[in-house]
Protein backbone atom coordinates (compact mmCIF):
# COMPACT_ATOMS: atom_id res chain seq x y z
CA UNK A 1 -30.57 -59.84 -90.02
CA UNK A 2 -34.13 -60.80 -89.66
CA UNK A 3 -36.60 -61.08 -92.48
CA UNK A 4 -36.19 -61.67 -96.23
CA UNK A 5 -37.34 -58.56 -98.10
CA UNK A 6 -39.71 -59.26 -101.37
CA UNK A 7 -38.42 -57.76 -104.84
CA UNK A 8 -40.80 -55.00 -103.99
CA UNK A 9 -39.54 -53.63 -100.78
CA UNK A 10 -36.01 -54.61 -101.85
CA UNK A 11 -36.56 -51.48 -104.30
CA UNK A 12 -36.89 -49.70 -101.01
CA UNK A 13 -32.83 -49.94 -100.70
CA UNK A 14 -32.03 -49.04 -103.97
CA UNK A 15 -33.79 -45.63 -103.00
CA UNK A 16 -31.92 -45.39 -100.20
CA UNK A 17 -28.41 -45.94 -101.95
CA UNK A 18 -29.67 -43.39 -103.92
CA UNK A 19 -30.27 -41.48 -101.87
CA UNK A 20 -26.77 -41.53 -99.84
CA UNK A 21 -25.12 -41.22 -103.34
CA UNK A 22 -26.81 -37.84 -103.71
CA UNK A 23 -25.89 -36.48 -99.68
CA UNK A 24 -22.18 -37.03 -101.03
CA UNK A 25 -22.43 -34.79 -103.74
CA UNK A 26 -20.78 -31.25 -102.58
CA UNK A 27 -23.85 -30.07 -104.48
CA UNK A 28 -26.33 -32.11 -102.99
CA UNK A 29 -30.23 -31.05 -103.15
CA UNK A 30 -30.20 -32.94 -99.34
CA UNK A 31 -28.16 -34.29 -96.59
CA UNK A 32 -29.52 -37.71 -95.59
CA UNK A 33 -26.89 -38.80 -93.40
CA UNK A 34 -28.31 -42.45 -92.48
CA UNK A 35 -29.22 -43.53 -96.21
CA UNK A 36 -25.99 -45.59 -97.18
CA UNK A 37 -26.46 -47.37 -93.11
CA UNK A 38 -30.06 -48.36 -94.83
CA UNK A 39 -28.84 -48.93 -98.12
CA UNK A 40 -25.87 -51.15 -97.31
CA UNK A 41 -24.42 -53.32 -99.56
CA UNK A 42 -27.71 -54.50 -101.28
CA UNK A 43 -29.15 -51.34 -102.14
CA UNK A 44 -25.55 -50.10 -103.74
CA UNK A 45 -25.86 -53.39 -105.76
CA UNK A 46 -29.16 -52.67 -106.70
CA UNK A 47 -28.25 -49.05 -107.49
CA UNK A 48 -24.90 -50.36 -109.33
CA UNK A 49 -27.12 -52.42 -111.91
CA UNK A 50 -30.21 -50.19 -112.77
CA UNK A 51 -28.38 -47.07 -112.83
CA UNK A 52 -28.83 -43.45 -110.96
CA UNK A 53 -32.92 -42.60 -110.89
CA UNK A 54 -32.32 -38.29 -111.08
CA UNK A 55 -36.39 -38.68 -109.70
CA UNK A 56 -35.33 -39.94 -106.42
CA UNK A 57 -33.09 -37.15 -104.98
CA UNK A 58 -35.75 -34.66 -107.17
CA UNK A 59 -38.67 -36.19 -105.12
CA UNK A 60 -37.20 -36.44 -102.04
CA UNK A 61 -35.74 -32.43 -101.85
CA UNK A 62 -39.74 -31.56 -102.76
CA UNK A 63 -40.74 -33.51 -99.83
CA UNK A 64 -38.31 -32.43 -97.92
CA UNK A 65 -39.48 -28.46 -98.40
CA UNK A 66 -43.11 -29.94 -98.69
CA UNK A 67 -43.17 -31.24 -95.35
CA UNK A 68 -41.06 -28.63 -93.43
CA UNK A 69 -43.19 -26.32 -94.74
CA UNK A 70 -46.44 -27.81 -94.01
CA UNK A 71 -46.07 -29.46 -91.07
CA UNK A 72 -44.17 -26.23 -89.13
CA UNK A 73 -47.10 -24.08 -90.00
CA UNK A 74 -48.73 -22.82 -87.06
CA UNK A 75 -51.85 -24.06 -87.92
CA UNK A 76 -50.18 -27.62 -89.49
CA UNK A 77 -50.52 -30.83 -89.23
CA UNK A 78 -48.97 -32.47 -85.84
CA UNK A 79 -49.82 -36.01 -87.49
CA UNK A 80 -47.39 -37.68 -90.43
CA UNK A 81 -47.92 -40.40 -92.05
CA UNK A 82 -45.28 -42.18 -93.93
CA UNK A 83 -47.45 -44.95 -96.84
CA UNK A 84 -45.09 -47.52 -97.45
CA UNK A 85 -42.18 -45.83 -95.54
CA UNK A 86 -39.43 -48.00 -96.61
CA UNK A 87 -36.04 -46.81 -95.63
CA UNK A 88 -37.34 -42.91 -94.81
CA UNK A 89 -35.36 -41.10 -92.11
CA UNK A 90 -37.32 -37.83 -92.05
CA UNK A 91 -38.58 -38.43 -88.80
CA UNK A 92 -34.69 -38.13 -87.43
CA UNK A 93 -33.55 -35.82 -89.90
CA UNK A 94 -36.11 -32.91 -90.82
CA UNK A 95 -36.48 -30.23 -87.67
CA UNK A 96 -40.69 -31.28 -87.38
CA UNK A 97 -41.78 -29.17 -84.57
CA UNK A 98 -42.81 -30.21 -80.95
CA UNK A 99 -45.91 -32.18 -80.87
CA UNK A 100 -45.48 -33.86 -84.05
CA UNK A 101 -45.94 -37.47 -84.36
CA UNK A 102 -44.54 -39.63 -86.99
CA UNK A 103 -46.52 -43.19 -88.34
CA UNK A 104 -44.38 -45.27 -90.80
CA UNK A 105 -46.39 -47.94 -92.62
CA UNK A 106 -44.58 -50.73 -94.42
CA UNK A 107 -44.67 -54.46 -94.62
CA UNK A 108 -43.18 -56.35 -91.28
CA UNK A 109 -40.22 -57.62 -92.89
CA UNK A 110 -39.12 -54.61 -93.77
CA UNK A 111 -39.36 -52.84 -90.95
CA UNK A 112 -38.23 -55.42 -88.83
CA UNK A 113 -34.58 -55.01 -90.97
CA UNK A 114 -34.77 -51.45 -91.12
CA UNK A 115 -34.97 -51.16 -87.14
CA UNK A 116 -31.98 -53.64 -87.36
CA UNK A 117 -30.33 -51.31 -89.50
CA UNK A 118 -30.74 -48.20 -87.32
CA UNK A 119 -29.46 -50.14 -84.59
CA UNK A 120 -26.72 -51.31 -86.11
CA UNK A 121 -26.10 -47.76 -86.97
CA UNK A 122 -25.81 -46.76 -83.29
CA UNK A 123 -28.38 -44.18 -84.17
CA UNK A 124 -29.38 -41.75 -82.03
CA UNK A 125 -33.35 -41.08 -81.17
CA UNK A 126 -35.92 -39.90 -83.58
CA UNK A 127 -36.30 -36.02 -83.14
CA UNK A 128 -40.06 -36.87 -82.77
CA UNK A 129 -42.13 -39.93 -81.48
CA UNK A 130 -41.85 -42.35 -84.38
CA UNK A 131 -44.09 -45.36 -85.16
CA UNK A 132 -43.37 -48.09 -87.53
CA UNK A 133 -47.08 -49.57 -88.12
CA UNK A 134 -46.29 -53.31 -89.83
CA UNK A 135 -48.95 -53.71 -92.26
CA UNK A 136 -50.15 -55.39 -95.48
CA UNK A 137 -50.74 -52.66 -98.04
CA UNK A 138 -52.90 -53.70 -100.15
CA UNK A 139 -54.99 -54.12 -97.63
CA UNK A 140 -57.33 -52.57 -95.08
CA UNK A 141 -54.43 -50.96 -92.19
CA UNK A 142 -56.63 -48.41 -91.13
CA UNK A 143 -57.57 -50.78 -87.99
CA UNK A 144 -53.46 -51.18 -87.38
CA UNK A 145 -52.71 -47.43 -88.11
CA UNK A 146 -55.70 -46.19 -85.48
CA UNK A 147 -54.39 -49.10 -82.82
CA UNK A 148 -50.47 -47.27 -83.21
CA UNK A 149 -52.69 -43.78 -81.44
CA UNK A 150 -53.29 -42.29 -84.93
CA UNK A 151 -56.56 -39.77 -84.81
CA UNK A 152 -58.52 -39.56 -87.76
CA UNK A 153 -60.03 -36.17 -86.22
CA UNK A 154 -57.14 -34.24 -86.64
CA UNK A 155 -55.45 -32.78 -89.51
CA UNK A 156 -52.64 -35.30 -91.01
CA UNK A 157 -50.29 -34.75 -93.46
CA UNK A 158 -49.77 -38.18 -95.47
CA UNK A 159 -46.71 -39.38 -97.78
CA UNK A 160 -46.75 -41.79 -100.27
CA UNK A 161 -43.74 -41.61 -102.34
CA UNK A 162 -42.36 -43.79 -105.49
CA UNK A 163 -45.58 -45.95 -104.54
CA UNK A 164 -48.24 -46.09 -106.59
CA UNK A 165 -46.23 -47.22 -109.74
CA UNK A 166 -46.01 -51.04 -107.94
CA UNK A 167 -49.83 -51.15 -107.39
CA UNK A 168 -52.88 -52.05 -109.67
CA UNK A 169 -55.55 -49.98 -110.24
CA UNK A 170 -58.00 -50.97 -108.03
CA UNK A 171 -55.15 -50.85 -105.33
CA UNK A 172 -54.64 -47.22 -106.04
CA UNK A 173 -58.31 -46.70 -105.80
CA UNK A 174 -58.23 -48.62 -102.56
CA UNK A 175 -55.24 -46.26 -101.17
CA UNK A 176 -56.95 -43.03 -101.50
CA UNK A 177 -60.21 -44.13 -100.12
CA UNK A 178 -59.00 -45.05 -96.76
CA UNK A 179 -56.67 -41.93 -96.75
CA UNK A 180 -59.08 -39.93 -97.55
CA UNK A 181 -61.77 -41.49 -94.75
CA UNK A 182 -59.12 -40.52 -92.08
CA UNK A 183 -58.16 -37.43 -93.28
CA UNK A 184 -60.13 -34.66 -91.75
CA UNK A 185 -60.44 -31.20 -93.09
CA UNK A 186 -57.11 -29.39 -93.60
CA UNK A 187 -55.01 -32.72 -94.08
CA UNK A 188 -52.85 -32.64 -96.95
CA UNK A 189 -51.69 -35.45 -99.11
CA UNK A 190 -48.27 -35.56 -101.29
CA UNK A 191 -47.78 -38.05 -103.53
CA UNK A 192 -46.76 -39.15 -107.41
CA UNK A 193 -47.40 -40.98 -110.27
CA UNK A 194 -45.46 -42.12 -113.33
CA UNK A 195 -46.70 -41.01 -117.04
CA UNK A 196 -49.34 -43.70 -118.51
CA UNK A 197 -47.43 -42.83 -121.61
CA UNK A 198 -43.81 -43.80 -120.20
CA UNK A 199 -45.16 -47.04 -119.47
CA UNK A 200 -46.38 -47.64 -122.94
CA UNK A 201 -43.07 -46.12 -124.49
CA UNK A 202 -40.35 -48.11 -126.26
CA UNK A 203 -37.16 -46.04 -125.04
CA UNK A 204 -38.78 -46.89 -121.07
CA UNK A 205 -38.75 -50.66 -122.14
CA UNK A 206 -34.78 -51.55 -120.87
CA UNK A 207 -36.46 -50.33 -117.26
CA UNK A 208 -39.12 -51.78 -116.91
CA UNK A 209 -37.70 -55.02 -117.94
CA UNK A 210 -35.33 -54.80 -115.62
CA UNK A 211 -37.84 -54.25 -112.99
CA UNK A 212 -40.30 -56.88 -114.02
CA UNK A 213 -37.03 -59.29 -114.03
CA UNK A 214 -36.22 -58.35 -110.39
CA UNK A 215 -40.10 -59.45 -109.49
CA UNK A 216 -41.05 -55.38 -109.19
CA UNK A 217 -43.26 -54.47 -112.12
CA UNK A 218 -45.00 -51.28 -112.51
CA UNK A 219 -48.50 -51.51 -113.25
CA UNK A 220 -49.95 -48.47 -113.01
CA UNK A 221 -49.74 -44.71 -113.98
CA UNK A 222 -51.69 -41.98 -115.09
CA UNK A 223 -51.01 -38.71 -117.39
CA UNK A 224 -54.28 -36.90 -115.40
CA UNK A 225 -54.09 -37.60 -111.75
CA UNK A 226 -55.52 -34.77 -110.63
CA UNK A 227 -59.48 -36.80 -111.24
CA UNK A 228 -58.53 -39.36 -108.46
CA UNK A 229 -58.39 -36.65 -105.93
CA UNK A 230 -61.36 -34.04 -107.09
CA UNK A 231 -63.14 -36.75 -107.07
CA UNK A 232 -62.60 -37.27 -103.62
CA UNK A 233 -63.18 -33.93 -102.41
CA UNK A 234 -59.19 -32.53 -102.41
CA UNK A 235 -57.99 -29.71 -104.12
CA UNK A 236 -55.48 -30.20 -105.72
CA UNK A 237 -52.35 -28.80 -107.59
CA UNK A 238 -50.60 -31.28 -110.20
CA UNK A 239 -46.51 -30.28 -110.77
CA UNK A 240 -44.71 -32.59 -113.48
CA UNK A 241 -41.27 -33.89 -112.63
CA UNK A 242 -39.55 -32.28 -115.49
CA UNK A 243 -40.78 -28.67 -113.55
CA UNK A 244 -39.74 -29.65 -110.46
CA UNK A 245 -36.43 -29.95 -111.45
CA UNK A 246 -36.02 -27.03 -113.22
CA UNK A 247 -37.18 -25.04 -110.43
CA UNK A 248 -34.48 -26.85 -107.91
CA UNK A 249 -31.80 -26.03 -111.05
CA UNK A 250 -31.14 -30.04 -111.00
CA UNK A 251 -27.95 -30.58 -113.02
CA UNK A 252 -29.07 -33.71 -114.95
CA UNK A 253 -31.01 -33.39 -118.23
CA UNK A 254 -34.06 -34.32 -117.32
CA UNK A 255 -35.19 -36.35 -121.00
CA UNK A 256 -36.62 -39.97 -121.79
CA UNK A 257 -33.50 -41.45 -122.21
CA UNK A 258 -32.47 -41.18 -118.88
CA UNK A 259 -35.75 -42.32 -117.54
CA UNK A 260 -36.59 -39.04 -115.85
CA UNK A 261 -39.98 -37.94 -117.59
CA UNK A 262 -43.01 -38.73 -117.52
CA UNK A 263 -44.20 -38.25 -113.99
CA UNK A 264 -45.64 -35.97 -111.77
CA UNK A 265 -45.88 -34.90 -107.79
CA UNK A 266 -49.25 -34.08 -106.63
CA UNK A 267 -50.08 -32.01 -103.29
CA UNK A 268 -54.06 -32.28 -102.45
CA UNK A 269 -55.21 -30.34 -99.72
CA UNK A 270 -58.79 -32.40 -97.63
CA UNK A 271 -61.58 -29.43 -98.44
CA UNK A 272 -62.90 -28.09 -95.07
C-alpha cells in the first residue's frame, strides 16, 4: 500500500473503525457501510487500545443531518468541502443532490492509501463528482483547492471535523481565515472544538497521554468558540456535545470519565 501515514492522520483510521463499529450496532445513529474497508486492521488496533470515542458516531450523525439538510436546500450549497477529509465516505454515501460537487482535502499520503483502500474495496462510484485535493494543512491550499475547479463565488458548505484539537493556535487562526476568504455569502461552516478545560483536567490526562505517546497531541481548544467566527463576520450558533447527544437519545452516559465532555459543534452561517 503506498505511503506511510504520520501519527496524525493515522488517527484518521481509528475514526473510521469507529465508525464501522457503530454501523454494526442494530441501533446505530448511521450506516457507513465502507468504514471497516478504511479502517482495516490498523484502525481496529488503534480503536482496540484507546477505547470507543461515543463523540465520533455523535459527530458524525450531526453531520450527517447537517449536511443533508443544508446542502439539499433549494437554495444550498452545490460546493462541499471536506478540511482534512481523512477516511470520509459522505460523498458515496449521503443522497447530495445533482449538481453537487465534493472537495476532500488531506495530506498526500493519506489520500493516496485511502484511494487504495476504496479500490481494494471494489467500490462502486461516488454518487457525486468527488475530489481528493492533496495538500499541506497547515499551510496556504487555497491555490491547490481553486486549481481542483473550486469557486470561491459561490456558496460552499465546509467540514472540518475532529480537527482543530491537533492544531496550534495560530493554525486555527490560519484555518478560518482562508475559509472564510473563499466563502461567499450564504456558505456555511460546521465544525468543533474540544473544552479548554478538558485539556487542563486530571481525569482527561490517561487520553491525552496516550495521544501525545502515539505522536498526536492536542494542542488546542476553547470553552467560547463562538468569538473566532463573529469575529469573522459568521453567525453563528454554538451546541455542546453533551446536548447533542441527548437530543439523538445516545445510549452512552455522556460524563468525564468516559472522555465524552467537554466539546462543542459549531454551525456558522457567511453573513450576506
Amino acid at each position: 500500500m503506498p505511503g506511510t501515514l504520520d501519527p496524525v492522520a493515522r488517527t484518521a483510521r481509528l475514526t473510521a473503525a469507529q465508525r464501522a463499529r457503530e454501523s454494526a450496532r442494530p441501533d446505530r445513529l448511521f450506516d457507513d457501510p465502507l468504514a471497516a474497508s478504511l479502517a482495516g486492521d490498523t484502525g481496529r488496533a488503534l480503536l482496540d487500545e484507546f477505547g470507543d470515542v461515543p463523540a465520533i458516531p455523535v459527530r458524525t450523525r450531526f453531520y450527517d443531518d447537517a449536511l443533508t439538510r443544508l446542502c439539499t436546500a433549494d437554495d444550498g450549497p452545490r460546493q462541499l468541502v471536506l478540511v482534512a477529509a481523512g477516511m470520509d465516505s459522505r460523498a458515496h454515501r449521503l443522497d447530495l443532490p445533482a449538481g453537487t460537487t465534493v472537495f476532500e482535502l488531506d495530506r498526500p499520503e493519506l489520500l493516496a492509501v485511502k484511494e487504495t483502500l476504496l479500490a481494494e474495496a471494489g467500490t462502486p462510484p461516488a454518487r457525486c463528482p468527488r475530489h481528493p485535493v492533496a495538500v499541506d494543512l497547515a499551510a496556504d491550499w487555497t491555490g491547490p483547492l481553486r486549481a481542483a475547479g473550486f469557486r470561491a463565488d459561490r456558496p460552499t458548505c465546509w467540514l472540518a471535523e475532529g480537527l482543530t484539537q491537533y492544531l496550534e493556535e495560530p493554525a486555527v487562526h490560519g484555518l478560518f481565515d482562508r475559509i472564510t476568504a473563499l466563502s461567499a455569502p450564504g456558505s456555511t461552516l460546521l465544525t468543533d472544538f474540544v473544552g479548554r478545560s478538558m485539556l487542563d483536567a486530571p481525569w482527561a490526562r490517561p487520553m491525552l497521554g496516550l495521544l501525545a505517546e502515539w505522536g498526536a497531541p492536542w494542542h488546542y481548544g476553547t470553552d467560547d468558540p463562538a468569538p473566532l467566527f463573529t469575529g469573522r463576520d459568521w453567525q453563528v450558533e454554538v451546541t455542546a456535545f453533551e446536548t447533542v447527544a441527548a437530543d439523538l437519545g445516545v445510549r452512552w452516559p455522556f460524563t468525564p470519565a468516559l472522555g465524552t465532555g467537554g466539546g462543542s459543534i459549531v454551525e456558522a452561517r457567511r453573513r450576506s
